[in-house]
PDB file of N, CA and C in Angstrom:
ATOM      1  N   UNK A   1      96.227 134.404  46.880  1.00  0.00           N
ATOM      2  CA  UNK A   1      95.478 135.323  47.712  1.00  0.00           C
ATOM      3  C   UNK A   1      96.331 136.528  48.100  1.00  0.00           C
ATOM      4  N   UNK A   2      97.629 136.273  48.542  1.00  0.00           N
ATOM      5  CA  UNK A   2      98.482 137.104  48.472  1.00  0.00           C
ATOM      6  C   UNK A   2      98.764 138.379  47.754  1.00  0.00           C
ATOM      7  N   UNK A   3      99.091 137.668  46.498  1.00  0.00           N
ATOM      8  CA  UNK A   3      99.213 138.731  45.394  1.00  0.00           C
ATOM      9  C   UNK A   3      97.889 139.495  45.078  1.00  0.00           C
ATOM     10  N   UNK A   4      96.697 138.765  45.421  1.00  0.00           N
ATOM     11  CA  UNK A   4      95.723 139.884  45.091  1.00  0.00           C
ATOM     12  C   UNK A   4      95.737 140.680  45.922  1.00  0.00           C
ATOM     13  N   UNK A   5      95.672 140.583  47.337  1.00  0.00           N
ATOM     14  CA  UNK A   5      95.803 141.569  48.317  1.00  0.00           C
ATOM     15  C   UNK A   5      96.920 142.852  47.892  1.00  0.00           C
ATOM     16  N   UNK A   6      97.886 142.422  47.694  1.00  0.00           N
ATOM     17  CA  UNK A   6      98.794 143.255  47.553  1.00  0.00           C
ATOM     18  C   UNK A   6      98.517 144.562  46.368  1.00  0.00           C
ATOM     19  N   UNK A   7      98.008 143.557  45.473  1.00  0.00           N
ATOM     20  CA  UNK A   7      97.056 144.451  44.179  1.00  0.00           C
ATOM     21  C   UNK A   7      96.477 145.210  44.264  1.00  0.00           C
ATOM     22  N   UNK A   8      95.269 145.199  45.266  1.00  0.00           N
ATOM     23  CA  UNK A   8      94.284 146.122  46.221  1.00  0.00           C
ATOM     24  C   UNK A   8      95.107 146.964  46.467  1.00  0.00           C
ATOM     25  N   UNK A   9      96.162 146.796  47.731  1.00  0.00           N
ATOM     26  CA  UNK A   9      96.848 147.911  48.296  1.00  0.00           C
ATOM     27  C   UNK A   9      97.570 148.691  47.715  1.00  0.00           C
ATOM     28  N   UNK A  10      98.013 148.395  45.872  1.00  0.00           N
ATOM     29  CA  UNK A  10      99.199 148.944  45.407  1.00  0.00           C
ATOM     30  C   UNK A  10      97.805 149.880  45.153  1.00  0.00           C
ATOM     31  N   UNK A  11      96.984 149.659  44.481  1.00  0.00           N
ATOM     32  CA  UNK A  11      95.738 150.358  43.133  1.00  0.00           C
ATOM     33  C   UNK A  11      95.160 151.622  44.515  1.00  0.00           C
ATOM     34  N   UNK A  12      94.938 150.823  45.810  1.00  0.00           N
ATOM     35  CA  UNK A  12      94.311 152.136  46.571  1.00  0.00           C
ATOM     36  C   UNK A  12      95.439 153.199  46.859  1.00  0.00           C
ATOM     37  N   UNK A  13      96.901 152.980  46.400  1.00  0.00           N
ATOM     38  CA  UNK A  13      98.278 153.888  46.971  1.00  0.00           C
ATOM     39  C   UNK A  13      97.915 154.763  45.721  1.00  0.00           C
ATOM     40  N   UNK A  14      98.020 154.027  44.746  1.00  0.00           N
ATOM     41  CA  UNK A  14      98.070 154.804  43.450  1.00  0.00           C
ATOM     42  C   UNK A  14      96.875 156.166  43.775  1.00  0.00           C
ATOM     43  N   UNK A  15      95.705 155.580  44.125  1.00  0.00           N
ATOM     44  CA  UNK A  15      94.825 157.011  43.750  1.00  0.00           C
ATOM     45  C   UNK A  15      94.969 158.136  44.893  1.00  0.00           C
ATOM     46  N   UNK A  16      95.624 158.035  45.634  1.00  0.00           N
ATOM     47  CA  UNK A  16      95.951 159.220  46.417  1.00  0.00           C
ATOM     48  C   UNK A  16      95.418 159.126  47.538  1.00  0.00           C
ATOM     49  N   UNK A  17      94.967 160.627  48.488  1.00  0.00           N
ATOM     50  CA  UNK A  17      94.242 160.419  49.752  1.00  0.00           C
ATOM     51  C   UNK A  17      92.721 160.326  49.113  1.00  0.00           C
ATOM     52  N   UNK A  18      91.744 159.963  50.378  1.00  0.00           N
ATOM     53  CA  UNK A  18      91.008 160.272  50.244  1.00  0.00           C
ATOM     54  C   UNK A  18      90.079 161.791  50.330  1.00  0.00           C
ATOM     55  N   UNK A  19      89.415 162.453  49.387  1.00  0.00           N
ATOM     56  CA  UNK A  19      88.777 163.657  50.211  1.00  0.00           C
ATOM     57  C   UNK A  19      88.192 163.804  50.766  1.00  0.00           C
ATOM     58  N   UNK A  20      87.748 164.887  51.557  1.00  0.00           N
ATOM     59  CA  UNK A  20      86.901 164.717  52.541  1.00  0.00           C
ATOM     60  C   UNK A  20      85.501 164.562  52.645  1.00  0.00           C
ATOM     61  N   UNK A  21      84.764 164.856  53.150  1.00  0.00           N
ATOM     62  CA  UNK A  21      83.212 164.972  52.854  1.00  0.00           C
ATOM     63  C   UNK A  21      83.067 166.384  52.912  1.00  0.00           C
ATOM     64  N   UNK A  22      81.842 166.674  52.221  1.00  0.00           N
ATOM     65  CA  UNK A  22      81.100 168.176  52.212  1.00  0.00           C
ATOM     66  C   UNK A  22      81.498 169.080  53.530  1.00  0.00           C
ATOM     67  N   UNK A  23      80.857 168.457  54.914  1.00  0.00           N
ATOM     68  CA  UNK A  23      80.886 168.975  55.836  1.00  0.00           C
ATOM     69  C   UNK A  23      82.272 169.247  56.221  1.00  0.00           C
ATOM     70  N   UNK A  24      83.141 168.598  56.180  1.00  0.00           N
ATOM     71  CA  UNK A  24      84.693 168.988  56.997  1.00  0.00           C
ATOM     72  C   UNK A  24      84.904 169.578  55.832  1.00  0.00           C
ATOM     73  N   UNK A  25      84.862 170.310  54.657  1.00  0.00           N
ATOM     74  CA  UNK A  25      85.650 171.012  53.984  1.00  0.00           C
ATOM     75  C   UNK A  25      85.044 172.355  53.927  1.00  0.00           C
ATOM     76  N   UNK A  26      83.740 172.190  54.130  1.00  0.00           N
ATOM     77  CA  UNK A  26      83.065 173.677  54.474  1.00  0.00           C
ATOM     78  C   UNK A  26      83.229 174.153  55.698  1.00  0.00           C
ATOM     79  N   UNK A  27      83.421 173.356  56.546  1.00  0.00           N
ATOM     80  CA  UNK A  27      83.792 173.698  57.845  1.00  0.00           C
ATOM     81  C   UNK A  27      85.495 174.347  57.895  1.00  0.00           C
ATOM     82  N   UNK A  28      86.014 173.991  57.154  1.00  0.00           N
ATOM     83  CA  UNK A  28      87.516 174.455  56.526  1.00  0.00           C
ATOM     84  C   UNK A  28      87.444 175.513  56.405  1.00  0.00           C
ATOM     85  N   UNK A  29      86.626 176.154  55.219  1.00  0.00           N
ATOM     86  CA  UNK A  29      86.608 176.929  54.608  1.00  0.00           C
ATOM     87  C   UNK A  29      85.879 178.384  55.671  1.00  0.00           C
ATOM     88  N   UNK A  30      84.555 178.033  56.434  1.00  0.00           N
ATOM     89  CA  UNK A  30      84.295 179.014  57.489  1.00  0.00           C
ATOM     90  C   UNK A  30      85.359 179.260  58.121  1.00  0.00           C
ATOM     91  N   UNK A  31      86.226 178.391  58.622  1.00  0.00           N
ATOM     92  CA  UNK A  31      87.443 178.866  59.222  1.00  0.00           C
ATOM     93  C   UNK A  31      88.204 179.571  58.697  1.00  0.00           C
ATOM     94  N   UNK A  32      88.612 179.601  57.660  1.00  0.00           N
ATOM     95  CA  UNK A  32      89.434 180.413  56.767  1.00  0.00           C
ATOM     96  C   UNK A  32      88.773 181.581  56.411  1.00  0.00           C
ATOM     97  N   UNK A  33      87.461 181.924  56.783  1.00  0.00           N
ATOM     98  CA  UNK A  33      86.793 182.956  56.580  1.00  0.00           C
ATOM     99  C   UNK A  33      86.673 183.815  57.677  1.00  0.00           C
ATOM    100  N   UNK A  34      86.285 182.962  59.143  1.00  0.00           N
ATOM    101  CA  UNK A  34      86.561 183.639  60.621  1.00  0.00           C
ATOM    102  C   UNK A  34      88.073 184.175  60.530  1.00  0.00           C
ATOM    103  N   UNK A  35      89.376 183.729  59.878  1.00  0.00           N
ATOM    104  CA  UNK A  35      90.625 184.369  59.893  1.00  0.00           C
ATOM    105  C   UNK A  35      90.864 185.440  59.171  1.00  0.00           C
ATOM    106  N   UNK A  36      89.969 185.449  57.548  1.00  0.00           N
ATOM    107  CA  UNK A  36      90.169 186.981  56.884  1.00  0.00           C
ATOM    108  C   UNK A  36      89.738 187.463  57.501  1.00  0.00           C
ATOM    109  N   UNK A  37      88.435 187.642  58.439  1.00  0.00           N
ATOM    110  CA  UNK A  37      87.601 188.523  58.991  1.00  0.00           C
ATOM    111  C   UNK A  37      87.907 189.302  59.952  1.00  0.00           C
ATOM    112  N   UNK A  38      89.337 188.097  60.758  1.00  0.00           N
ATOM    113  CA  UNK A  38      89.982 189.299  62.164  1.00  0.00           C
ATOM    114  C   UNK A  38      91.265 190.039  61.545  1.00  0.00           C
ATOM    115  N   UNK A  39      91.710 189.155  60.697  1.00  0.00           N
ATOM    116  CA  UNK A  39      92.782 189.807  60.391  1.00  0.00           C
ATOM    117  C   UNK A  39      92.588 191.027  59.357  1.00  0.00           C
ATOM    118  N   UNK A  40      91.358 191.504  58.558  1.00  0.00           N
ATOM    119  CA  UNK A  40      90.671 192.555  57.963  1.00  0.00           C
ATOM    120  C   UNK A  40      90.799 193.328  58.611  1.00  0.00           C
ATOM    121  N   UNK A  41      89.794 192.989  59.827  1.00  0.00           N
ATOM    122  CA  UNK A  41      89.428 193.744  60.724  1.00  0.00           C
ATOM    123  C   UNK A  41      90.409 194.639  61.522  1.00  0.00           C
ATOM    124  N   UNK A  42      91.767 194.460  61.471  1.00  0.00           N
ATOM    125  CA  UNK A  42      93.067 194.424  62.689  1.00  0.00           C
ATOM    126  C   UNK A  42      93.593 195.559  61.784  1.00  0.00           C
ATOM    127  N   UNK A  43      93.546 196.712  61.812  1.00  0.00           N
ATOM    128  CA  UNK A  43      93.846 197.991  61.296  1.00  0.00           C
ATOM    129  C   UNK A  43      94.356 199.049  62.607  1.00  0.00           C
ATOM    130  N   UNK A  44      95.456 199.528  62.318  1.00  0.00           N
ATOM    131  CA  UNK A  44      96.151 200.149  63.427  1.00  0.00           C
ATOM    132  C   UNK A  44      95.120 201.616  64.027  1.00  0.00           C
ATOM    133  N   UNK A  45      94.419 201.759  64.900  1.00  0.00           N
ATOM    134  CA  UNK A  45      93.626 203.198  65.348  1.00  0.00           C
ATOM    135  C   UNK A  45      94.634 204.298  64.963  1.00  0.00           C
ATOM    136  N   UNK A  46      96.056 204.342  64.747  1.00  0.00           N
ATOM    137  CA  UNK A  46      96.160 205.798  64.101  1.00  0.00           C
ATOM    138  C   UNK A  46      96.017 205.916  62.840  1.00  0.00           C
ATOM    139  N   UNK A  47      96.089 204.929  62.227  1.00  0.00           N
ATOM    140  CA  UNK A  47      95.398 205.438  60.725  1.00  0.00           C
ATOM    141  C   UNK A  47      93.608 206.360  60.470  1.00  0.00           C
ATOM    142  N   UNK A  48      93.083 206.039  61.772  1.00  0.00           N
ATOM    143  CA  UNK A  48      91.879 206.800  61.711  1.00  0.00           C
ATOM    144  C   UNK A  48      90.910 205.954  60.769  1.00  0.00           C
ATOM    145  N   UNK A  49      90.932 204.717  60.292  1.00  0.00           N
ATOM    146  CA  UNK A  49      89.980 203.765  59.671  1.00  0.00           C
ATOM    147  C   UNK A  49      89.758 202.406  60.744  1.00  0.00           C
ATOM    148  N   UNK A  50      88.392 202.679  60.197  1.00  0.00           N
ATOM    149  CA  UNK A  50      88.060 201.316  60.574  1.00  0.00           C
ATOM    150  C   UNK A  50      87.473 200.441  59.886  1.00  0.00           C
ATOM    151  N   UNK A  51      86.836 198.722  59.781  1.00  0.00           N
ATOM    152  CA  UNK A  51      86.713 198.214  59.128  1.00  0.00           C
ATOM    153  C   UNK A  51      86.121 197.406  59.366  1.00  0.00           C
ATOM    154  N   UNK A  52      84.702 196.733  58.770  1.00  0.00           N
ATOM    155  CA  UNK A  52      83.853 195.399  59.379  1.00  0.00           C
ATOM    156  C   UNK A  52      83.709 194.643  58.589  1.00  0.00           C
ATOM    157  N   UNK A  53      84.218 193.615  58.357  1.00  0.00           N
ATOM    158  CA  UNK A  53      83.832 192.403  57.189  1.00  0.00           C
ATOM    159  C   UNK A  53      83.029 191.527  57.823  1.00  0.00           C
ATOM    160  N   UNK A  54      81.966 191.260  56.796  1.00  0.00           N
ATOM    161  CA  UNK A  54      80.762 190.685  57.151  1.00  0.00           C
ATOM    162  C   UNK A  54      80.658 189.544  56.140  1.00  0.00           C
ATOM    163  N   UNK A  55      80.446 188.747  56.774  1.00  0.00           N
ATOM    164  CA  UNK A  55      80.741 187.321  55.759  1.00  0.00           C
ATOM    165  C   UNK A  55      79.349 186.941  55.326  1.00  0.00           C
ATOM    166  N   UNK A  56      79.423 187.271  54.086  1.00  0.00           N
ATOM    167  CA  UNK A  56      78.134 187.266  53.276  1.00  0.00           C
ATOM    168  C   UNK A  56      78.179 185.255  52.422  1.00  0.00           C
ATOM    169  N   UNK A  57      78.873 184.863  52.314  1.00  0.00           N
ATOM    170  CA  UNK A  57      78.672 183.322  51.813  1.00  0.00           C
ATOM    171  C   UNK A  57      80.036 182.707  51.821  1.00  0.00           C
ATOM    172  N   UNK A  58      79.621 181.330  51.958  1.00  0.00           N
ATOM    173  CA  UNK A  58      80.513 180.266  51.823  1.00  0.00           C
ATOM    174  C   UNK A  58      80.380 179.414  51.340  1.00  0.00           C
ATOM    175  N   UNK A  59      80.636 179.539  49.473  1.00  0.00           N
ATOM    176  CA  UNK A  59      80.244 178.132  48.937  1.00  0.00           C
ATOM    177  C   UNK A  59      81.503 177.137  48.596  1.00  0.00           C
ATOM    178  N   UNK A  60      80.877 175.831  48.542  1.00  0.00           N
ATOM    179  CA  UNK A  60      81.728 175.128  48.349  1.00  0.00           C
ATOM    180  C   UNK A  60      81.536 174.274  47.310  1.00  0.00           C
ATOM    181  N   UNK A  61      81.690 174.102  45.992  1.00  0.00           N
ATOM    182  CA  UNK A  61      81.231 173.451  45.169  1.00  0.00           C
ATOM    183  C   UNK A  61      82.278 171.627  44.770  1.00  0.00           C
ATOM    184  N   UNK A  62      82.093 170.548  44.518  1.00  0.00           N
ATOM    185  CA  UNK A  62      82.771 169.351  44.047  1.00  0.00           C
ATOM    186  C   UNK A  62      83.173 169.627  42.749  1.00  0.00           C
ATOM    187  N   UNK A  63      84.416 168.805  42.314  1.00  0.00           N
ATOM    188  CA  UNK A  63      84.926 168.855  41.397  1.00  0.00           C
ATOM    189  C   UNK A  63      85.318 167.157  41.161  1.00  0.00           C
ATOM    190  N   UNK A  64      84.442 167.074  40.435  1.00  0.00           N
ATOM    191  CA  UNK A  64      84.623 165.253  39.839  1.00  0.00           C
ATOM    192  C   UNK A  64      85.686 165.229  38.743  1.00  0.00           C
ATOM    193  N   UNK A  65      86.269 163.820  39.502  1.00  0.00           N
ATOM    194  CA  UNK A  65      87.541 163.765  38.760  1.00  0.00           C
ATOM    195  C   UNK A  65      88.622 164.573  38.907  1.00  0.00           C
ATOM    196  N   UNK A  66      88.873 165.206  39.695  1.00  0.00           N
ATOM    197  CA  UNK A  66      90.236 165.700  40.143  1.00  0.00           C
ATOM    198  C   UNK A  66      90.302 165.057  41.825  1.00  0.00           C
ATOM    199  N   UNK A  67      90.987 164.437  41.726  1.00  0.00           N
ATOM    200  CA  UNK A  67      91.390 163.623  43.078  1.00  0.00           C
ATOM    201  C   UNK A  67      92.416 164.739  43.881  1.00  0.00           C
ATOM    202  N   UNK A  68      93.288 165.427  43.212  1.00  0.00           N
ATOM    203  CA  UNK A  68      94.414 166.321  43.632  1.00  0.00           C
ATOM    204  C   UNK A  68      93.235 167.527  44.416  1.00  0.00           C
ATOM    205  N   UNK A  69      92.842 168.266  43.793  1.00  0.00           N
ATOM    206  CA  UNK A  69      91.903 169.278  44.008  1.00  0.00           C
ATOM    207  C   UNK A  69      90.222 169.387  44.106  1.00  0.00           C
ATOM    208  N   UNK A  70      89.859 168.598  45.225  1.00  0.00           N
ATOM    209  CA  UNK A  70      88.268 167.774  44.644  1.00  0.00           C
ATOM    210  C   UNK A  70      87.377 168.737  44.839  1.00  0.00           C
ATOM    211  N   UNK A  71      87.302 169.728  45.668  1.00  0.00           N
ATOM    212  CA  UNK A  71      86.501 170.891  45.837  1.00  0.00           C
ATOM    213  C   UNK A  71      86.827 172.365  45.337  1.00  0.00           C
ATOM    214  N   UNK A  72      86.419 173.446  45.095  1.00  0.00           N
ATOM    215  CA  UNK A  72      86.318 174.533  44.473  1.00  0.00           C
ATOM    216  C   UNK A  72      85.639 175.497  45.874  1.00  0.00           C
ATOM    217  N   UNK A  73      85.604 176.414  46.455  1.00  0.00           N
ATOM    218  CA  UNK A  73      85.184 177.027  47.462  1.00  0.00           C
ATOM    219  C   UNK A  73      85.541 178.855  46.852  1.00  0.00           C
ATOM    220  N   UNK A  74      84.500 179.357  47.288  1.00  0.00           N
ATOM    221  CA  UNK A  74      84.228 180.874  47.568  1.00  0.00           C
ATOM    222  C   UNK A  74      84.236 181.358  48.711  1.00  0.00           C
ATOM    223  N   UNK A  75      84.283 182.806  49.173  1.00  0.00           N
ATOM    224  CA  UNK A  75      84.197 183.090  50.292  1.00  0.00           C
ATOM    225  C   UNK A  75      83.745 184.898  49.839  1.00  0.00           C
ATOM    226  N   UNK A  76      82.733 184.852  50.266  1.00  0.00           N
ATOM    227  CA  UNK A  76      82.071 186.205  49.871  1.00  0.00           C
ATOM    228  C   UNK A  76      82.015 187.490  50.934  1.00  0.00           C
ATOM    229  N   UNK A  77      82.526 188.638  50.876  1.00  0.00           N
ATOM    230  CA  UNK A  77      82.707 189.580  52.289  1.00  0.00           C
ATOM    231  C   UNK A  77      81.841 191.092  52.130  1.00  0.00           C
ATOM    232  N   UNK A  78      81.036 191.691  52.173  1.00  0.00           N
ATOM    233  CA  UNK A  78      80.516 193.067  52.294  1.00  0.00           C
ATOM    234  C   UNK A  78      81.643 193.526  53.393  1.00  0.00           C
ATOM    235  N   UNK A  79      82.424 194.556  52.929  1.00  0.00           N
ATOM    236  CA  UNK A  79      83.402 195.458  53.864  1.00  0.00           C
ATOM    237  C   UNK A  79      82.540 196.718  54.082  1.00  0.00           C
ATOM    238  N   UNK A  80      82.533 197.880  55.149  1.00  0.00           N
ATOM    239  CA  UNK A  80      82.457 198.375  55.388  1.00  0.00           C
ATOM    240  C   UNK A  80      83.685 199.416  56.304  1.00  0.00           C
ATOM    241  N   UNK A  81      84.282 200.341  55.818  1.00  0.00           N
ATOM    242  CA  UNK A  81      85.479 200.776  56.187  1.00  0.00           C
ATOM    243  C   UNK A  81      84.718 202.497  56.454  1.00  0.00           C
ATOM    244  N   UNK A  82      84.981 203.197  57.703  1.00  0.00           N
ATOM    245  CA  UNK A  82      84.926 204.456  58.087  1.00  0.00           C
ATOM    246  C   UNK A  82      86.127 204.973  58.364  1.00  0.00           C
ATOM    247  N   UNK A  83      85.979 206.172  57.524  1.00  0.00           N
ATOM    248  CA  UNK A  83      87.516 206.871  57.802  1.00  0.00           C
ATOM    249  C   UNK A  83      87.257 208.089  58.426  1.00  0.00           C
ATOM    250  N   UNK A  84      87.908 208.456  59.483  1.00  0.00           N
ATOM    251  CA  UNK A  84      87.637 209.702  60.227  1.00  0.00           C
ATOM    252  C   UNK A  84      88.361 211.104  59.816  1.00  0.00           C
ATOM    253  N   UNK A  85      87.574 212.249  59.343  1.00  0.00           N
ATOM    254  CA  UNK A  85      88.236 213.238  58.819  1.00  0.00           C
ATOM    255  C   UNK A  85      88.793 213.965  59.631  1.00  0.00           C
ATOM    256  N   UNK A  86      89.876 214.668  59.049  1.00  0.00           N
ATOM    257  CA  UNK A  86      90.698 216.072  59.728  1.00  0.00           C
ATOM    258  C   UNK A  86      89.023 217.174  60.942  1.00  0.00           C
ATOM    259  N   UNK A  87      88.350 217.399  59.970  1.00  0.00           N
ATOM    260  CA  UNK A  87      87.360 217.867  60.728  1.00  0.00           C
ATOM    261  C   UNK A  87      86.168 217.065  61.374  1.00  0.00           C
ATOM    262  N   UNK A  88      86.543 216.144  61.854  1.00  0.00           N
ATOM    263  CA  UNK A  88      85.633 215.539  62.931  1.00  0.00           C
ATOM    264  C   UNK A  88      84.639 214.618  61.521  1.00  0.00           C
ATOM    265  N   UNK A  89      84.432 214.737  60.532  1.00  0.00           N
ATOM    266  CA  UNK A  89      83.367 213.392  59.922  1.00  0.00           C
ATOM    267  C   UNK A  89      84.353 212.358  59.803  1.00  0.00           C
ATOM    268  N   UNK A  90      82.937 211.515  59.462  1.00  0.00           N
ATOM    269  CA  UNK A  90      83.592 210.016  58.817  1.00  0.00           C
ATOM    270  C   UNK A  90      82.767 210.141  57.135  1.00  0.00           C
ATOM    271  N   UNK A  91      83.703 209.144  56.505  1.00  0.00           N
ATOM    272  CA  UNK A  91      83.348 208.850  55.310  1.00  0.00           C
ATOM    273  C   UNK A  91      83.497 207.065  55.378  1.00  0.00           C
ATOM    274  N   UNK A  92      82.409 207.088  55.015  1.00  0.00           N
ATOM    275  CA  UNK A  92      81.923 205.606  55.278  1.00  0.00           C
ATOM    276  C   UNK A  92      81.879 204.712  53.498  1.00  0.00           C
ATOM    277  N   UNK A  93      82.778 203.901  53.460  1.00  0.00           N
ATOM    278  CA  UNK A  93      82.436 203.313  51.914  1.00  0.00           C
ATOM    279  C   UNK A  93      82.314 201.759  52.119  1.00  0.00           C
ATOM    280  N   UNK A  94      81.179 201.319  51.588  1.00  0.00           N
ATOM    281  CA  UNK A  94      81.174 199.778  51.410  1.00  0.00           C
ATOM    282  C   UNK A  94      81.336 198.675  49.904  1.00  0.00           C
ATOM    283  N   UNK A  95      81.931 198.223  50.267  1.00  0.00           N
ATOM    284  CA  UNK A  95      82.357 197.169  48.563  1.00  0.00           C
ATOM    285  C   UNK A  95      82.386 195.535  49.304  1.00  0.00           C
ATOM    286  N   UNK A  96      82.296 195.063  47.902  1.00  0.00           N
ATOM    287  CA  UNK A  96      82.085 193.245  48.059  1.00  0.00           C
ATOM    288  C   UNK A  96      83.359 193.242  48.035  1.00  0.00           C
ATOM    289  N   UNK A  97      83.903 192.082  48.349  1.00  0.00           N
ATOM    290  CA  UNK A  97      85.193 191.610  48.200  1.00  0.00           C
ATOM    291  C   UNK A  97      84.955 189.786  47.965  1.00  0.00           C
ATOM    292  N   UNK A  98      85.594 188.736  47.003  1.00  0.00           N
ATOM    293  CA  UNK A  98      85.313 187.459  46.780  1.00  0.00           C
ATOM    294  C   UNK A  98      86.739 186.890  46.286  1.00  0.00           C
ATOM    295  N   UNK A  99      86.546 185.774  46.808  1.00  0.00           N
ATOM    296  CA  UNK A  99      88.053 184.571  47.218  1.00  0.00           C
ATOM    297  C   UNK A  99      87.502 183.633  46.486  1.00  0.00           C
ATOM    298  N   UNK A 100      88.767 183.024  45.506  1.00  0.00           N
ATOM    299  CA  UNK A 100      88.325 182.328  45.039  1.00  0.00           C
ATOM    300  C   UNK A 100      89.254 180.598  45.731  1.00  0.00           C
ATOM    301  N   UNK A 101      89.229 179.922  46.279  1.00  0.00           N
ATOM    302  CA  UNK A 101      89.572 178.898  46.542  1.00  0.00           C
ATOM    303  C   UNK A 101      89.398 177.035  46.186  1.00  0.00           C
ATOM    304  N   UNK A 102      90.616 176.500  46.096  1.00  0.00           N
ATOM    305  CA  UNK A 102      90.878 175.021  45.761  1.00  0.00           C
ATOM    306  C   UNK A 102      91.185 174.457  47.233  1.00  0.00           C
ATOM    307  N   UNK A 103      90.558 173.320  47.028  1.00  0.00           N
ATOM    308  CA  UNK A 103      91.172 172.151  48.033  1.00  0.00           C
ATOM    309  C   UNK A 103      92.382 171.356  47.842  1.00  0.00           C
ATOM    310  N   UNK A 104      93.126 171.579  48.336  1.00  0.00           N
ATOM    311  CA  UNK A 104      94.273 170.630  48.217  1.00  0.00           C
ATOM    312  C   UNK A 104      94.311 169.271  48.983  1.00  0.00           C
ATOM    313  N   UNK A 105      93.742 168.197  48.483  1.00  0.00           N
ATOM    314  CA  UNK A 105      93.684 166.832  49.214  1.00  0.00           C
ATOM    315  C   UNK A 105      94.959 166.141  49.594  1.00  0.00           C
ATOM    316  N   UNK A 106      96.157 166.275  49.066  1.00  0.00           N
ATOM    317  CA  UNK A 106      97.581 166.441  49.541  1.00  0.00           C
ATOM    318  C   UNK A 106      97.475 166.935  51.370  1.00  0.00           C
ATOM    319  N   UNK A 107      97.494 168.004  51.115  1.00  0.00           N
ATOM    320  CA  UNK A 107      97.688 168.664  52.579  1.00  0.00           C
ATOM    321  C   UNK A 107      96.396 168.693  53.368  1.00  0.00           C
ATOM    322  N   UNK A 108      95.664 169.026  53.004  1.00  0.00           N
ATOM    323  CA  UNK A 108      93.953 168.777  53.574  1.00  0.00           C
ATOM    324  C   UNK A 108      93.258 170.522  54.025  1.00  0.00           C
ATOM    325  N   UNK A 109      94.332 171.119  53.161  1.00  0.00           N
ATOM    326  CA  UNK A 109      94.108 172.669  53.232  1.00  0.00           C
ATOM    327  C   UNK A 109      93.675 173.378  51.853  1.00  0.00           C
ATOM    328  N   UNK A 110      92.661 174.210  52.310  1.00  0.00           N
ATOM    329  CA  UNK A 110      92.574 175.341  51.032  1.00  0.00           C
ATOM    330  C   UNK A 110      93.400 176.486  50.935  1.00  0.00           C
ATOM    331  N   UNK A 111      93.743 176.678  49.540  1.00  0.00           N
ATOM    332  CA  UNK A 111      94.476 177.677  48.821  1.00  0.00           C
ATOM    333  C   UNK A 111      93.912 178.834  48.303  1.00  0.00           C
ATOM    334  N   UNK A 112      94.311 179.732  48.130  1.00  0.00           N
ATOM    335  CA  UNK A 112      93.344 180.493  47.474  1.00  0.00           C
ATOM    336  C   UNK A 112      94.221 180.645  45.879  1.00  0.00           C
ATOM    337  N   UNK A 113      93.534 180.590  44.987  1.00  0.00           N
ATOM    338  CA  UNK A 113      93.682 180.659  43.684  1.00  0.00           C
ATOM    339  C   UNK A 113      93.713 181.832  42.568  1.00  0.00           C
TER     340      UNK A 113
END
């Protein structure tokens, strides 16, 4: 009985951690999206720009069979940046910006890739 037990415990060491579920890794990943978004946002006022990232999606897709890296995640941003001219306008330009991100089940953090 022994030795089988022990068998169990060697075979569950071998396959690594477990990953997480859907919800705590998307919930990861919004977080990591609330942080590009301030730190985007955090542009010094004498440069005369400013900047709004608007978090347009957060997907998170599974990856079967990779125990190391089990999820795949995006993070999608519409920027909007106004720059203030020498003569009083702004010039206003907007572009997508997209992250491509892995889960690392090791650490329990995403990377970006």
């Amino acid at each position: 009985m022994a030795i089988a037990l022990a068998g169990v415990t060697i075979s569950a060491c071998k396959q690594g951690p477990k990953a997480p579920d859907r919800e705590t890794v998307v919930n990861l990943l919004k977080q990591e999206a609330q942080t590009m978004k301030k730190e985007g946002e955090r542009i010094d006022p004498t440069f005369g720009v400013a900047a709004t990232w608007n978090i347009e999606d957060v997907l998170v897709n599974e990856r079967p069979g990779d125990a190391a890296k089990p999820w795949n995640g995006t993070i999608r941003f519409k920027i909007e940046s106004r720059t203030r001219e020498p003569d009083g306008s702004t010039i206003t330009d907007r572009f997508d910006k997209k992250f491509e991100y892995a889960f690392d089940a090791a650490s329990g953090r995403w990377f970006v890739r």
